[in-house]
C-alpha atoms as a PDB file:
ATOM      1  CA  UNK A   1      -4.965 128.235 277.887  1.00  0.00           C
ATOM      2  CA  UNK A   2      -3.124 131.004 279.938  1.00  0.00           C
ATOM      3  CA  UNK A   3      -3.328 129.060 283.076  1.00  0.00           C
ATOM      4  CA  UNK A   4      -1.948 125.957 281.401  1.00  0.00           C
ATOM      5  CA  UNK A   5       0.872 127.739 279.894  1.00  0.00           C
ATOM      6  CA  UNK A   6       1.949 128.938 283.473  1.00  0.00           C
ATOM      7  CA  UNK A   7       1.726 125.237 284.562  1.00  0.00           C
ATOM      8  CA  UNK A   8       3.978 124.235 281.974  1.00  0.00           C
ATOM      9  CA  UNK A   9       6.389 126.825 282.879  1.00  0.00           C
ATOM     10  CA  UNK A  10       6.167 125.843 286.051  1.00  0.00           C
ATOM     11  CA  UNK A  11       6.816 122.434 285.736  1.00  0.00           C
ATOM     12  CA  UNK A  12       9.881 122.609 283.273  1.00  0.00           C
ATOM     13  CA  UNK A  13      11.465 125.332 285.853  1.00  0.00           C
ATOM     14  CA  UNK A  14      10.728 122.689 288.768  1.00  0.00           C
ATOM     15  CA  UNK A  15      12.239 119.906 286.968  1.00  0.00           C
ATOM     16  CA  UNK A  16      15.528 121.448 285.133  1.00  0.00           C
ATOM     17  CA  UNK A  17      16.435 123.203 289.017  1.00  0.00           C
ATOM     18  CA  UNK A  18      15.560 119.249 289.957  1.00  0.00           C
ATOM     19  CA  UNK A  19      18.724 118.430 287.621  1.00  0.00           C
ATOM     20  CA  UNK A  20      20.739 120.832 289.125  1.00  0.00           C
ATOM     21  CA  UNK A  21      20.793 118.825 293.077  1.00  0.00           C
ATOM     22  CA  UNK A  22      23.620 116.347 293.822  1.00  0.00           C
ATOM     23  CA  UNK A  23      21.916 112.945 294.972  1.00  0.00           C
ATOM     24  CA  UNK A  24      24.486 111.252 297.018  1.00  0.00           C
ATOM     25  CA  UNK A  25      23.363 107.080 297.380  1.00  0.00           C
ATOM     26  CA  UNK A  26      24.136 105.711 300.408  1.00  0.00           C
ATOM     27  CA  UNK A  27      26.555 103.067 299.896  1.00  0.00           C
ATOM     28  CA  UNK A  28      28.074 100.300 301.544  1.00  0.00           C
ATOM     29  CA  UNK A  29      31.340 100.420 301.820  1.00  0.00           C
ATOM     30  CA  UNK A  30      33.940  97.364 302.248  1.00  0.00           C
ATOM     31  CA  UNK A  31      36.931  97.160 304.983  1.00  0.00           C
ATOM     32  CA  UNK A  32      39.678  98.919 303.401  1.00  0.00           C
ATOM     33  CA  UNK A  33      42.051  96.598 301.405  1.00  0.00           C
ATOM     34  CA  UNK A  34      45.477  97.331 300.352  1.00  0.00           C
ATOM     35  CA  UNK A  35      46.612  98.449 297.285  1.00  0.00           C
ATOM     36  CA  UNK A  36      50.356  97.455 296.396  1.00  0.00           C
ATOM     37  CA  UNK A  37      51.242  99.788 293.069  1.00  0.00           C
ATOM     38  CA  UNK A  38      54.655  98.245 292.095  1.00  0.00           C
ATOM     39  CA  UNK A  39      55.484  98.443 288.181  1.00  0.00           C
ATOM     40  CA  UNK A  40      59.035  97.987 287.836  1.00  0.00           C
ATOM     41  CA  UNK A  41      60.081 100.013 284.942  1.00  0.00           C
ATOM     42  CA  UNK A  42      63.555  99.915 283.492  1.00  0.00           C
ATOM     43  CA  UNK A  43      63.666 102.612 280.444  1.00  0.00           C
ATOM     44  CA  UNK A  44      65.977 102.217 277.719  1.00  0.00           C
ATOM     45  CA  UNK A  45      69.348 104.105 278.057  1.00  0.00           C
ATOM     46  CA  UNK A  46      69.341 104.327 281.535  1.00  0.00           C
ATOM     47  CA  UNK A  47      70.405 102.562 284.126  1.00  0.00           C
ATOM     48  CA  UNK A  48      67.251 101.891 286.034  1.00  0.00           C
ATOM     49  CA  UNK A  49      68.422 102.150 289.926  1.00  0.00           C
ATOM     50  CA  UNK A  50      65.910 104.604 290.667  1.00  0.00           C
ATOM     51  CA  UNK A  51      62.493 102.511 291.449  1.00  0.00           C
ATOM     52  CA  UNK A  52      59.130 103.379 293.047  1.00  0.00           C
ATOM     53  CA  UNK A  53      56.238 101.719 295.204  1.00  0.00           C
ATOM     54  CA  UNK A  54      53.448 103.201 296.063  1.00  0.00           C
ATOM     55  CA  UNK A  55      50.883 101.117 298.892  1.00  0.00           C
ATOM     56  CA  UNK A  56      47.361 102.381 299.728  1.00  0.00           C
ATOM     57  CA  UNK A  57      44.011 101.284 300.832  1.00  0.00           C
ATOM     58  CA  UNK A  58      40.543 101.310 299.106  1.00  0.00           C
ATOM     59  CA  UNK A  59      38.170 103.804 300.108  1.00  0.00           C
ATOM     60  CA  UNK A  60      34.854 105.039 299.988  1.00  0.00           C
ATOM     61  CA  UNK A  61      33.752 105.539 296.693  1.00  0.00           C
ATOM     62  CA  UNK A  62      32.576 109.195 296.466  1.00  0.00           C
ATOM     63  CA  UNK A  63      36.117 110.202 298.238  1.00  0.00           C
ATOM     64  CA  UNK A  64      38.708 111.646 295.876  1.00  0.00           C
ATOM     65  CA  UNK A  65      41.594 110.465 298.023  1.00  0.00           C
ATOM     66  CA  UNK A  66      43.158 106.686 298.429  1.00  0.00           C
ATOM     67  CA  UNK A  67      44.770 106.471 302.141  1.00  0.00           C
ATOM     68  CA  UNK A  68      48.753 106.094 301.906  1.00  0.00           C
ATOM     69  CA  UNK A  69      49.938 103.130 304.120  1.00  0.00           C
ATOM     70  CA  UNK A  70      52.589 104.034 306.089  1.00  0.00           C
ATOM     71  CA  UNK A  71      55.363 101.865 307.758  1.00  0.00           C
ATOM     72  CA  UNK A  72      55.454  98.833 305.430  1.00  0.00           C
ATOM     73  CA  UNK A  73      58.692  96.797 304.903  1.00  0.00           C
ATOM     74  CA  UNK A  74      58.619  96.731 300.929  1.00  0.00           C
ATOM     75  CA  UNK A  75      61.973  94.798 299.468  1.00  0.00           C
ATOM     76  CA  UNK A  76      62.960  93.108 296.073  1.00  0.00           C
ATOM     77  CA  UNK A  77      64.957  89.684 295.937  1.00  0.00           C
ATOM     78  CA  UNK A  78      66.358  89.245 292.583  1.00  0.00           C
ATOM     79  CA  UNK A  79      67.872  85.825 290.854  1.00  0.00           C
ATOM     80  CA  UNK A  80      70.729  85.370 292.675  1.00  0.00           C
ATOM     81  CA  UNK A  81      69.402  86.407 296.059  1.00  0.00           C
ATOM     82  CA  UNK A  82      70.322  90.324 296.212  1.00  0.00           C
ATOM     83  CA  UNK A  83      68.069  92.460 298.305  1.00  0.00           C
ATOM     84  CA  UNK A  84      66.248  95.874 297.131  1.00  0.00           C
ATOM     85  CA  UNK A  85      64.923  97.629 299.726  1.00  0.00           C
ATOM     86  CA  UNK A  86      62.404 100.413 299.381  1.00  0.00           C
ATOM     87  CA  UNK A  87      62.234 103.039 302.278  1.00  0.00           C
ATOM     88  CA  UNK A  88      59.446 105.072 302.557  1.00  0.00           C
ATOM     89  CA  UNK A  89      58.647 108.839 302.031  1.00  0.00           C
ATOM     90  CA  UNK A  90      57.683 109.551 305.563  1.00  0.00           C
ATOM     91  CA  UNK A  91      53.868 109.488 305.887  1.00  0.00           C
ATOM     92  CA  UNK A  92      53.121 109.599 301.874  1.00  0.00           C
ATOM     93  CA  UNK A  93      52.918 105.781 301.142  1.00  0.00           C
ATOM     94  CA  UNK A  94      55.725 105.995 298.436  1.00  0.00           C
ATOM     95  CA  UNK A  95      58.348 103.422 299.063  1.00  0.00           C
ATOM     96  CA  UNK A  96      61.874 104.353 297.222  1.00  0.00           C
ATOM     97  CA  UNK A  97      65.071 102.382 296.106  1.00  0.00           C
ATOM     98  CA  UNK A  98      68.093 103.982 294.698  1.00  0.00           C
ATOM     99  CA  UNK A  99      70.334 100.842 293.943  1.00  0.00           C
ATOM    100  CA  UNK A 100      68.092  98.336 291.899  1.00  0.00           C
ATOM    101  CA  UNK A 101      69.621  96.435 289.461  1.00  0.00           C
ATOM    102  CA  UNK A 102      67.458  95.021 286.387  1.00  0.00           C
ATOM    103  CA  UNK A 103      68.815  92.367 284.242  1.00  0.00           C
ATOM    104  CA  UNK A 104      66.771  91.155 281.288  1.00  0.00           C
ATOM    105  CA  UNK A 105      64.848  87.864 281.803  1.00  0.00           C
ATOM    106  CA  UNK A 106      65.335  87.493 284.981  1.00  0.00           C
ATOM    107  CA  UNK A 107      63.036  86.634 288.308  1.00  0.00           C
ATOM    108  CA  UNK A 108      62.177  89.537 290.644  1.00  0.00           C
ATOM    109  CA  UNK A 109      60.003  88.553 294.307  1.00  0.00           C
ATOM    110  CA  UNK A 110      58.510  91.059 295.616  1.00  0.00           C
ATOM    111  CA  UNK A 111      57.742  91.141 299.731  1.00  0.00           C
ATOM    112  CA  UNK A 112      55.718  93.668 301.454  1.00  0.00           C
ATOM    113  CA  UNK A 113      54.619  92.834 304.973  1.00  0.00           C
ATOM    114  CA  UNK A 114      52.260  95.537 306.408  1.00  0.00           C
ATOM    115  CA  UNK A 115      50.255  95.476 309.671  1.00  0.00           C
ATOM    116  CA  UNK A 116      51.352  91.502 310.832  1.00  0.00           C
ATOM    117  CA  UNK A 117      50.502  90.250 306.853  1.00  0.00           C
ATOM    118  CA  UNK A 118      52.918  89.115 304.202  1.00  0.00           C
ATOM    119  CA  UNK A 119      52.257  89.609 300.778  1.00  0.00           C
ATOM    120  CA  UNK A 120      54.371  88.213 297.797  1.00  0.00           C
ATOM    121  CA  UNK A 121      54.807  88.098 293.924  1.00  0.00           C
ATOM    122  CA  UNK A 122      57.218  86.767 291.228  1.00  0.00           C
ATOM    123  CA  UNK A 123      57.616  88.158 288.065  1.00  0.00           C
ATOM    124  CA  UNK A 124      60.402  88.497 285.067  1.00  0.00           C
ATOM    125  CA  UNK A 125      61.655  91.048 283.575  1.00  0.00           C
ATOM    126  CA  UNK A 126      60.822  90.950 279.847  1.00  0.00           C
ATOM    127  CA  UNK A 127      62.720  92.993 277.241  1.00  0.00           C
ATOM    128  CA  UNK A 128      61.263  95.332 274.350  1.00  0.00           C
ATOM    129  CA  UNK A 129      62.063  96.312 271.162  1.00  0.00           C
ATOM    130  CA  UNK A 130      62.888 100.177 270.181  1.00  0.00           C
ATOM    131  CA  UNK A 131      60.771 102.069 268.886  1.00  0.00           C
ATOM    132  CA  UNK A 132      61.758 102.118 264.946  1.00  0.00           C
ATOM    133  CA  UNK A 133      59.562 105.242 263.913  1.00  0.00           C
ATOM    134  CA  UNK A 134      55.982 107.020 264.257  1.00  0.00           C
ATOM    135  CA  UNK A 135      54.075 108.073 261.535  1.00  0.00           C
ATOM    136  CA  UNK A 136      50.824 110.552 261.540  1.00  0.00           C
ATOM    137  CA  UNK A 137      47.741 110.565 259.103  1.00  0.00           C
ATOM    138  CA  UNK A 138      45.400 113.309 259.273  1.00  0.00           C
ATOM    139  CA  UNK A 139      42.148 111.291 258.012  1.00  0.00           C
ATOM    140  CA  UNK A 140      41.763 108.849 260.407  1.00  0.00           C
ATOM    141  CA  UNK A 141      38.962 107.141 262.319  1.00  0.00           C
ATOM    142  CA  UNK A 142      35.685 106.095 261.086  1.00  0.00           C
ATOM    143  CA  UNK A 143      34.856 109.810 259.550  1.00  0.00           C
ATOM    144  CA  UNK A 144      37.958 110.658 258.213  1.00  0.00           C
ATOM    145  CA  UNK A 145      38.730 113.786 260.418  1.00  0.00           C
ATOM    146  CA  UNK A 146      40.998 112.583 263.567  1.00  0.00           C
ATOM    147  CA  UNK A 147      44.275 112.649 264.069  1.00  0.00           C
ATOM    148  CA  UNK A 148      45.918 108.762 263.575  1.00  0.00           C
ATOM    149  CA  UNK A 149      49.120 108.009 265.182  1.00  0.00           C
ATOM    150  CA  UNK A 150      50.889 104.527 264.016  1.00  0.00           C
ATOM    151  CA  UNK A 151      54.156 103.556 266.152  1.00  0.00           C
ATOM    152  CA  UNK A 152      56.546 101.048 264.657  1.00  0.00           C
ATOM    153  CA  UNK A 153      58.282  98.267 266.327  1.00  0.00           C
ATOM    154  CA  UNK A 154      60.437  94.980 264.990  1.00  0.00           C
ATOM    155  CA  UNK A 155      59.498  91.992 266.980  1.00  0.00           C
ATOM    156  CA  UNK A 156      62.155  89.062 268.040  1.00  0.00           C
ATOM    157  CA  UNK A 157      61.775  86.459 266.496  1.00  0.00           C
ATOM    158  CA  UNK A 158      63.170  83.835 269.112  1.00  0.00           C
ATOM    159  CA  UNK A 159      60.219  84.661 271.524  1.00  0.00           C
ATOM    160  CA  UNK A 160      56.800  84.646 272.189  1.00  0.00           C
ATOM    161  CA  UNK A 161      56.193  88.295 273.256  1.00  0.00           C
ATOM    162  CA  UNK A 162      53.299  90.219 274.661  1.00  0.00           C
ATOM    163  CA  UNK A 163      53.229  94.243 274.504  1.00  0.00           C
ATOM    164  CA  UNK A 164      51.725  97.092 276.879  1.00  0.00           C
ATOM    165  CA  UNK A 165      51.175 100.879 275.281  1.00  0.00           C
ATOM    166  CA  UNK A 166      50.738 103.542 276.543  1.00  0.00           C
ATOM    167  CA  UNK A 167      49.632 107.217 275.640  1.00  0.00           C
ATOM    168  CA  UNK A 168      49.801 110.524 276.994  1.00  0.00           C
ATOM    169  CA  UNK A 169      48.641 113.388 275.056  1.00  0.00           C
ATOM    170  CA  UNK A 170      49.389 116.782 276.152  1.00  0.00           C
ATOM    171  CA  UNK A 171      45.620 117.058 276.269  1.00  0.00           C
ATOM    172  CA  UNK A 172      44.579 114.503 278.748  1.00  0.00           C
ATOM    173  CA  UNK A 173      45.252 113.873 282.170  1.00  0.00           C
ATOM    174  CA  UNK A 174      44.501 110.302 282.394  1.00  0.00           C
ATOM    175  CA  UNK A 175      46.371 108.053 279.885  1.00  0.00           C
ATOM    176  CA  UNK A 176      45.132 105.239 277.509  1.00  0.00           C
ATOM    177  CA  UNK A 177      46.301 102.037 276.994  1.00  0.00           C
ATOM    178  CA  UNK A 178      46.596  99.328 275.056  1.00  0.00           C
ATOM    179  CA  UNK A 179      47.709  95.613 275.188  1.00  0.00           C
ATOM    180  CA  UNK A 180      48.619  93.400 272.648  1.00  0.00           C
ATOM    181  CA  UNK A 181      51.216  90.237 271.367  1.00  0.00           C
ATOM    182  CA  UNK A 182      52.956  88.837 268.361  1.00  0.00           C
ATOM    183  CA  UNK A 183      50.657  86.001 267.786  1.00  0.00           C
ATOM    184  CA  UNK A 184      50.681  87.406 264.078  1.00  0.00           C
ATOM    185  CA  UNK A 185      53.584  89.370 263.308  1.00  0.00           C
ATOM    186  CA  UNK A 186      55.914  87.068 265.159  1.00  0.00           C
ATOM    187  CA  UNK A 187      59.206  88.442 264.142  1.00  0.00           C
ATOM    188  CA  UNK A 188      57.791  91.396 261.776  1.00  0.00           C
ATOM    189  CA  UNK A 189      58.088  95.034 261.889  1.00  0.00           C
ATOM    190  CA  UNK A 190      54.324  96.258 263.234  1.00  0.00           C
ATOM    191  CA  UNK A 191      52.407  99.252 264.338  1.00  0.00           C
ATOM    192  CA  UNK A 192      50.119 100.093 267.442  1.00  0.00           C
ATOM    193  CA  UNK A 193      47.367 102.778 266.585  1.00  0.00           C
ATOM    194  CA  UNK A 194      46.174 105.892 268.436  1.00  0.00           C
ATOM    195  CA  UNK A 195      43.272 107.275 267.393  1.00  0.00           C
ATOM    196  CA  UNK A 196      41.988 110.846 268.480  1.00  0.00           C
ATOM    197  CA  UNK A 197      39.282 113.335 267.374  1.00  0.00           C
ATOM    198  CA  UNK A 198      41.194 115.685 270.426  1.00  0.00           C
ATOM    199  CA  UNK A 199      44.779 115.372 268.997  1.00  0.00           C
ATOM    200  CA  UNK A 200      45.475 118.934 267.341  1.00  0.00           C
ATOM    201  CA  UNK A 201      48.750 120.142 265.262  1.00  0.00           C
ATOM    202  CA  UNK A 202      51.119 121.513 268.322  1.00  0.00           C
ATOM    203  CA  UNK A 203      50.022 118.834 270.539  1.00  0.00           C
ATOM    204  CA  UNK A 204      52.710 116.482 271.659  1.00  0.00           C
ATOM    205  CA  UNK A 205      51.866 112.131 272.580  1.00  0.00           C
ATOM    206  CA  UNK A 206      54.364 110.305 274.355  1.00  0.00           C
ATOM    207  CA  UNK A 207      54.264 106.753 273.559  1.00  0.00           C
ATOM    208  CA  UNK A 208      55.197 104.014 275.815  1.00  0.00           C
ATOM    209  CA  UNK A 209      55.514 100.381 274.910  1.00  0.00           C
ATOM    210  CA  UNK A 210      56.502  97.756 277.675  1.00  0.00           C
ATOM    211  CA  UNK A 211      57.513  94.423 277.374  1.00  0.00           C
ATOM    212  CA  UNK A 212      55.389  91.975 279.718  1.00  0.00           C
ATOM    213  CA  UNK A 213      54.585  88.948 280.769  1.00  0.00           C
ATOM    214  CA  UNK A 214      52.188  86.539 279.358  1.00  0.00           C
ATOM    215  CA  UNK A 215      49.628  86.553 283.149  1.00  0.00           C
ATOM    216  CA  UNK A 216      50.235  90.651 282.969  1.00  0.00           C
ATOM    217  CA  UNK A 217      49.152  91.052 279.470  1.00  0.00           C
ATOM    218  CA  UNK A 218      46.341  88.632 280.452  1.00  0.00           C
ATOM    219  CA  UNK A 219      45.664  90.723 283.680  1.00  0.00           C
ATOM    220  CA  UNK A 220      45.596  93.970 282.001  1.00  0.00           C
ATOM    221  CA  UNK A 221      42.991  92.923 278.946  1.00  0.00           C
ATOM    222  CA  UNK A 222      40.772  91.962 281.169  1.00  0.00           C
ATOM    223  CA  UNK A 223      41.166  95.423 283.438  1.00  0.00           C
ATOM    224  CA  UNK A 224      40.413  97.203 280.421  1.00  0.00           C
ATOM    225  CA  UNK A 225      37.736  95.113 279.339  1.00  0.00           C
ATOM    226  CA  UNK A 226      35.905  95.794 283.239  1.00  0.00           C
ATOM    227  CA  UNK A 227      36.602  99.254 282.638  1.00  0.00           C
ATOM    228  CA  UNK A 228      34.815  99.831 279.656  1.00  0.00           C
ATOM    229  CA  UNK A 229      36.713 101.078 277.502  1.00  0.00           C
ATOM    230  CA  UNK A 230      38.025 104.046 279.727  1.00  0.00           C
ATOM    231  CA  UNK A 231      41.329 102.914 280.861  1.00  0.00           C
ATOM    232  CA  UNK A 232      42.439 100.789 283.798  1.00  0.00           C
ATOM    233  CA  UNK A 233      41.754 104.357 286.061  1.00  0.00           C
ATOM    234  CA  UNK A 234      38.187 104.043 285.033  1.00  0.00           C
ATOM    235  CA  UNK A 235      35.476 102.930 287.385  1.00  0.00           C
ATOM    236  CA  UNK A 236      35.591  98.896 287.116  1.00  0.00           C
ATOM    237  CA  UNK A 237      32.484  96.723 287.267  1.00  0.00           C
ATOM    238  CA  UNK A 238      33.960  93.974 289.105  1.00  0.00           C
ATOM    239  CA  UNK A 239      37.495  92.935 291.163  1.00  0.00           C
ATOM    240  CA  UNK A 240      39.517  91.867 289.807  1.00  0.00           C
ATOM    241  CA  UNK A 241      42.657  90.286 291.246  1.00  0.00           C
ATOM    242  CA  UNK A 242      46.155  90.777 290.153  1.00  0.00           C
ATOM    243  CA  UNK A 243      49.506  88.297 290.820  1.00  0.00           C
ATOM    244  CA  UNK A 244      49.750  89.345 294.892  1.00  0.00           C
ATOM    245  CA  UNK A 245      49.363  86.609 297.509  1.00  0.00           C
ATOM    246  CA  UNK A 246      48.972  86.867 300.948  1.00  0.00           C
ATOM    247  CA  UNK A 247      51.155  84.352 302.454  1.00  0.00           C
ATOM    248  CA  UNK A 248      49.541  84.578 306.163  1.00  0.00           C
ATOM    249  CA  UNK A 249      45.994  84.657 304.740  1.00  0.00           C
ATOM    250  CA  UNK A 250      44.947  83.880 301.501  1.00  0.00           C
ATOM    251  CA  UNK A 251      41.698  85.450 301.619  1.00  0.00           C
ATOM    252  CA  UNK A 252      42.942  88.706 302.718  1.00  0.00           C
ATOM    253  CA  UNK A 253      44.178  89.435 299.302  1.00  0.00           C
ATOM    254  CA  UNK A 254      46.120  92.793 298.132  1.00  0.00           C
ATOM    255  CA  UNK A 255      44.877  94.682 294.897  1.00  0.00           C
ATOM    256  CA  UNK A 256      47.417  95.516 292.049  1.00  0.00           C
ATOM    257  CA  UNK A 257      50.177  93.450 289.997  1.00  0.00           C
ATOM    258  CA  UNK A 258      53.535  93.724 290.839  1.00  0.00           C
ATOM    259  CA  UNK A 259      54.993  93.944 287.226  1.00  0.00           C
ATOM    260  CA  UNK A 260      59.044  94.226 285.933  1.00  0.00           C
ATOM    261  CA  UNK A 261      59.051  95.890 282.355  1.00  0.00           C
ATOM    262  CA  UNK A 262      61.820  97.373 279.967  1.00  0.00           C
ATOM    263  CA  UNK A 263      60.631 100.104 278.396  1.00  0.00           C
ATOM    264  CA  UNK A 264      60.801 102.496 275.438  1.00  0.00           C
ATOM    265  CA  UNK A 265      59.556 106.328 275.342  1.00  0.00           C
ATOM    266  CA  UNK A 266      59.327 108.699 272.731  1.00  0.00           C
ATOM    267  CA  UNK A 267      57.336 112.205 273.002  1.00  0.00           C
ATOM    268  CA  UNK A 268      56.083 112.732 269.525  1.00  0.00           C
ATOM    269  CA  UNK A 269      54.856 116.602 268.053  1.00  0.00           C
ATOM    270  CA  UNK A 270      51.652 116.460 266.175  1.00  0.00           C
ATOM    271  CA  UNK A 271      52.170 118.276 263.075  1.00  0.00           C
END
C-alpha cells in the first residue's frame, strides 16, 4: 500500500508539471493578406475633419503583432467628386486626413492601391439619433446580482435604420458590441442593454451607438456570430469578407469594411 501511494504521488506530480509546458502546433500559415481598417466616424458636435486608416497584413497566428503596410495611396472621393487624401505616419501603417468633410446621407469611395493592386468600396454615411438618457439597475442578469445598463434612443421615423453599440468599461481592454435595427420600434424611444457581473460602483462605461448601413449591420452580426460571442477581436472560426474589392484581381481580396458612421458618445459613472 506504501509503494502504491508513492506511485500515485508520482503520477499526479508528473502530470500537473505536464500542464504547466506550452505545446506550440505547428501551423500552416496563409500568404499574408491585407487588412484595410477604415471606419469613418463623424461624432456629434464636432466637426469631423480629423479621420484615420489604419492598413496591415495577416500574420501568423501565435504572433502578437499585425505587420503595418507602409507606402499605400489611401484617398476618399465624396458625392460631388472632392478628394480626401490620407498620408501616412511614416513606417506605422496609419494613414491620416485633416480636411474631411462628412455630410449626412451621402456616398463616400474609398481607394487604396498598395503594392500594383487597387482596392475599392462605397458606402453612405448614415445619421444617428442622440442619446436621450442611461439608466442603471443593480439586479440584473439571470441571478439578480450584475450591474444592468439600459441606454435610450428615439428612432426616426421616416427611415429604416440599423444601429451599432459599443461599450467600454473602465475594466476591460477589449470592447463589446452590439448590433441591432428598428424593425420593431420603428419611430419609438428604445433601449440597448449592457449586462455585467464586472461592472462595480466607481466604474465608468462609455457608450457608443453608430448609425450604419443595412450590408454593415449585416456584416457585423455575422462577425460576432463567428466570434462566439467574444467580440469582433475574438478569434473567428471562419473568413469572413467585408465590402472591399480588388479591382485588378478579384480573388486577391482585402479583409475589413470600409464603413462611414455618425456617432454619439457618452461616458457614464456607475453608481
Amino acid at each position: 500500500m506504501k509503494n502504491l501511494k508513492y506511485i500515485l504521488f508520482a503520477f499526479i506530480t508528473i502530470a500537473f508539471s505536464s500542464c504547466e509546458d506550452v505545446v506550440d502546433i505547428d501551423l500552416n500559415t496563409a500568404p499574408p493578406r491585407l487588412v484595410i481598417d477604415a471606419s469613418i466616424v463623424w461624432q456629434k458636435g464636432t466637426v469631423g475633419n480629423y479621420q484615420r486608416i489604419k492598413l496591415s497584413t495577416t500574420t501568423g497566428y501565435y504572433e502578437t503583432t499585425a505587420p503595418p503596410v507602409s507606402g499605400a495611396t489611401v484617398f476618399i472621393t465624396d458625392s460631388n467628386n472632392d478628394v480626401f487624401t490620407f498620408i501616412e505616419n511614416m513606417g506605422t501603417g496609419e494613414y491620416t486626413c485633416d480636411n474631411f468633410l462628412p455630410v449626412l446621407d451621402s456616398d463616400y469611395v474609398l481607394t487604396v492601391v498598395h503594392d500594383g493592386q487597387t482596392y475599392t468600396a462605397t458606402e453612405t454615411l448614415k445619421p444617428v439619433p442622440a442619446i436621450d438618457y442611461i439608466e442603471q439597475n443593480d439586479e440584473g442578469g439571470f441571478t439578480g446580482d450584475a450591474i444592468e445598463i439600459k441606454t435610450f434612443i428615439t428612432d426616426n421615423a421616416s427611415t429604416t435604420d440599423f444601429y451599432l453599440w459599443k461599450y467600454n468599461p473602465s475594466y476591460a481592454v477589449i470592447p463589446s458590441f452590439d448590433a441591432g435595427n428598428d424593425d420593431f420600434i420603428n419611430g419609438n424611444q428604445f433601449f440597448d442593454l449592457f449586462i455585467s457581473e464586472d461592472l462595480e460602483s466607481g466604474q465608468t462605461l462609455g457608450i457608443s451607438v453608430y448609425g450604419i448601413s443595412q450590408t454593415y449591420y449585416n456584416y457585423m452580426n455575422i462577425l460576432l456570430s463567428i466570434s462566439g460571442g467574444g467580440g469582433p477581436f475574438s478569434t473567428p472560426t471562419a473568413t469572413l469578407r467585408g465590402n472591399i474589392v480588388n479591382q485588378t484581381n478579384f480573388d486577391n481580396y482585402a479583409l475589413g469594411y470600409f464603413n462611414v458612421s455618425e456617432m454619439d458618445y457618452q461616458v457614464y459613472q456607475v453608481q
